[in-house]
N, C-alpha and C. Protein backbone atom coordinates (compact mmCIF):
# COMPACT_ATOMS: atom_id res chain seq x y z
N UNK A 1 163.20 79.53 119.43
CA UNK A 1 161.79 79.31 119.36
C UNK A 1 161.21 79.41 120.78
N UNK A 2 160.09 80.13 120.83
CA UNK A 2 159.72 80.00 122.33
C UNK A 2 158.14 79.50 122.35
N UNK A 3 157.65 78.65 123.05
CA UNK A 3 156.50 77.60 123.30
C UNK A 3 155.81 77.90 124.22
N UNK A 4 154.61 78.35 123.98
CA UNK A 4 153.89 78.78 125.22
C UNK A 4 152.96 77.50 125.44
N UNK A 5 153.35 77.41 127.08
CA UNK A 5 152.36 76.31 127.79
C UNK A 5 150.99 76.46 127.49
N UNK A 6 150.51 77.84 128.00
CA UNK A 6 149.12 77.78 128.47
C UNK A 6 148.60 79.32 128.40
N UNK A 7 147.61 79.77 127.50
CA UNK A 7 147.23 80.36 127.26
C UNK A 7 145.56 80.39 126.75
N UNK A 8 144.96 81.57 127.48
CA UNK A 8 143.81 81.85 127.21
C UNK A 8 143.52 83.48 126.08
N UNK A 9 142.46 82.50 125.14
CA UNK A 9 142.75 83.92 124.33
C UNK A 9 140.94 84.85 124.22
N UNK A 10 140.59 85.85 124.00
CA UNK A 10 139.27 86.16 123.98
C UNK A 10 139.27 86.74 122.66
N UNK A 11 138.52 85.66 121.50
CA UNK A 11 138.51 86.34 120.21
C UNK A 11 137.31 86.86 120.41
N UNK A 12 137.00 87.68 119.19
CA UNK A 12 135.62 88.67 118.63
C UNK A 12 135.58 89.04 117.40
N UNK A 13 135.06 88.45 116.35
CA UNK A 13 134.86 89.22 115.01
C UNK A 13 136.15 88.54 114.45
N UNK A 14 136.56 88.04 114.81
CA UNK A 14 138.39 87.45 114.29
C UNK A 14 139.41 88.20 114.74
N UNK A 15 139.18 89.11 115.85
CA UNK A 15 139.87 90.10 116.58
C UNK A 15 140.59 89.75 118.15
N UNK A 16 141.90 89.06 118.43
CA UNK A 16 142.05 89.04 119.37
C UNK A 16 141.71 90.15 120.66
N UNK A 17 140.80 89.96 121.69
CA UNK A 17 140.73 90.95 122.35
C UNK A 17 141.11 91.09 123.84
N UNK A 18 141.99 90.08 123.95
CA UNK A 18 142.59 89.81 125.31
C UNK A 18 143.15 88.47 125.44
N UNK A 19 144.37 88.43 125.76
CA UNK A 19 145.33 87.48 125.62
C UNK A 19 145.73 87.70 127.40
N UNK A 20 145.26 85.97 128.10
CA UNK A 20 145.62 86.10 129.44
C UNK A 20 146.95 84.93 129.32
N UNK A 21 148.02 85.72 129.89
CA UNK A 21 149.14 84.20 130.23
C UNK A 21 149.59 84.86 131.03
N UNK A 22 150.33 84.20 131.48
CA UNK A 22 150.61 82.65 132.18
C UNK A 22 149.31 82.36 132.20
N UNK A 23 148.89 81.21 132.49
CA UNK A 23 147.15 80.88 132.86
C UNK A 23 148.18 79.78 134.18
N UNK A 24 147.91 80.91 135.28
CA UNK A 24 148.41 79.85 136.56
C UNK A 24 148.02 80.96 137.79
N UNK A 25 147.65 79.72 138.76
CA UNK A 25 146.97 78.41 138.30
C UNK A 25 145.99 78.04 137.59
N UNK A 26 146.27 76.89 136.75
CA UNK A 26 144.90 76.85 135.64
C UNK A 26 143.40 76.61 136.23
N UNK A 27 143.59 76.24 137.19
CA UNK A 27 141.88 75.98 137.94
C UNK A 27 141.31 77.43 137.78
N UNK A 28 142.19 78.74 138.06
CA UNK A 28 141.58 79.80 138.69
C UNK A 28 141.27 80.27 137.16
N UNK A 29 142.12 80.02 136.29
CA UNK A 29 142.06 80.91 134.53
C UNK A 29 140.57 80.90 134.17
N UNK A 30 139.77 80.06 134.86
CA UNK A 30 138.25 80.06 133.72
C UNK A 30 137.17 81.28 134.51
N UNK A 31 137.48 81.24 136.33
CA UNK A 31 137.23 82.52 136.99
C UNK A 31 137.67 83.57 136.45
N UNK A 32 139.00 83.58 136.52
CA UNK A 32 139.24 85.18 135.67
C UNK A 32 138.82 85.46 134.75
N UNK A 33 138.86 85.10 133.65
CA UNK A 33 138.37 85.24 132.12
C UNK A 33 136.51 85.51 132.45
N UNK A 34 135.64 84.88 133.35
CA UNK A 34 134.64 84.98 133.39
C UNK A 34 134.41 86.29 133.72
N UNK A 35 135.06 86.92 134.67
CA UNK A 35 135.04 88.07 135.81
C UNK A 35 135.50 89.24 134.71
N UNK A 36 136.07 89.04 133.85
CA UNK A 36 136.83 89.78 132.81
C UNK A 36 135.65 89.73 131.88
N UNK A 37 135.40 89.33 130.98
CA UNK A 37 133.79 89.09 130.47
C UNK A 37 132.62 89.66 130.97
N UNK A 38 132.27 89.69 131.91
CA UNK A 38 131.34 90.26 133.14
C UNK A 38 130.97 91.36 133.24
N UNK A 39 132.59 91.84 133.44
CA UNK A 39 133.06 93.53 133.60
C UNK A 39 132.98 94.25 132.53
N UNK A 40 133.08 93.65 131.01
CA UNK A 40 132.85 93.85 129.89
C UNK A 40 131.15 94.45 129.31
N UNK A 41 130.51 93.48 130.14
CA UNK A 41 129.16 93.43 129.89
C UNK A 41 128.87 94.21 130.78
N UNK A 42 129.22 94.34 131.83
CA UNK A 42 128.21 95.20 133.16
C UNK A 42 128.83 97.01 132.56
N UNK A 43 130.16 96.75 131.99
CA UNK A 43 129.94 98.56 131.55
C UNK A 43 129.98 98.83 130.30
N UNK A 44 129.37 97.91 129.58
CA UNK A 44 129.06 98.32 128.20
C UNK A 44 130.03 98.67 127.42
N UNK A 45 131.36 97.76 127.23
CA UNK A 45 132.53 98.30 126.48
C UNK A 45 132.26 97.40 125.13
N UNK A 46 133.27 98.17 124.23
CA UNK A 46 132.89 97.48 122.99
C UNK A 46 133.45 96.59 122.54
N UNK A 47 134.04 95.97 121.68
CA UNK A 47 134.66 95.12 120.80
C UNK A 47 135.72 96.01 120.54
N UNK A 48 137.04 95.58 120.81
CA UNK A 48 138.26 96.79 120.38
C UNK A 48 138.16 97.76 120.54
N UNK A 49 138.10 98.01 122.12
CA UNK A 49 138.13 99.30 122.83
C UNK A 49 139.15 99.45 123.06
N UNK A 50 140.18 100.29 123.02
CA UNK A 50 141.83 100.45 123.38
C UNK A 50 141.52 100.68 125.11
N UNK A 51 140.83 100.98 125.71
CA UNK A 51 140.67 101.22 127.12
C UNK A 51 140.80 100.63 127.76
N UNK A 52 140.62 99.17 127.54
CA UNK A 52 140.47 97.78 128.05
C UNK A 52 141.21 98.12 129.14
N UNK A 53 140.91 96.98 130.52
CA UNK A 53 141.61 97.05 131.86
C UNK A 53 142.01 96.50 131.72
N UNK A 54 143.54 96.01 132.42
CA UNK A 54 144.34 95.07 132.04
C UNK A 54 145.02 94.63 133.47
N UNK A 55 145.03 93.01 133.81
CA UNK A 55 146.03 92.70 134.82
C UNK A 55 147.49 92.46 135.09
């Protein structure tokens, strides 16, 4: 069985659309995810775009 600590997930529509882990350090996880969101909005990508940038 394997147990994940800490994970951030970005649903949409009931569509996972980005799964960030490790989330470390957790202080910084709510910056990233914002900055990731952001980038989403500033170039107009869609909901289940296979293009997605990824870290």
């Amino acid at each position: 069985m394997v147990l994940l600590k800490r994970m951030a997930l970005v649903i949409n529509a009931a569509i996972i659309e980005r799964i960030f882990y490790p989330v470390f350090p957790p202080d910084h996880n709510a910056t990233e995810v914002a900055a990731w969101l952001e980038y989403r909005i500033e170039t107009g990508i869609s909901a289940c775009n296979s293009e997605l940038p990824h870290r």
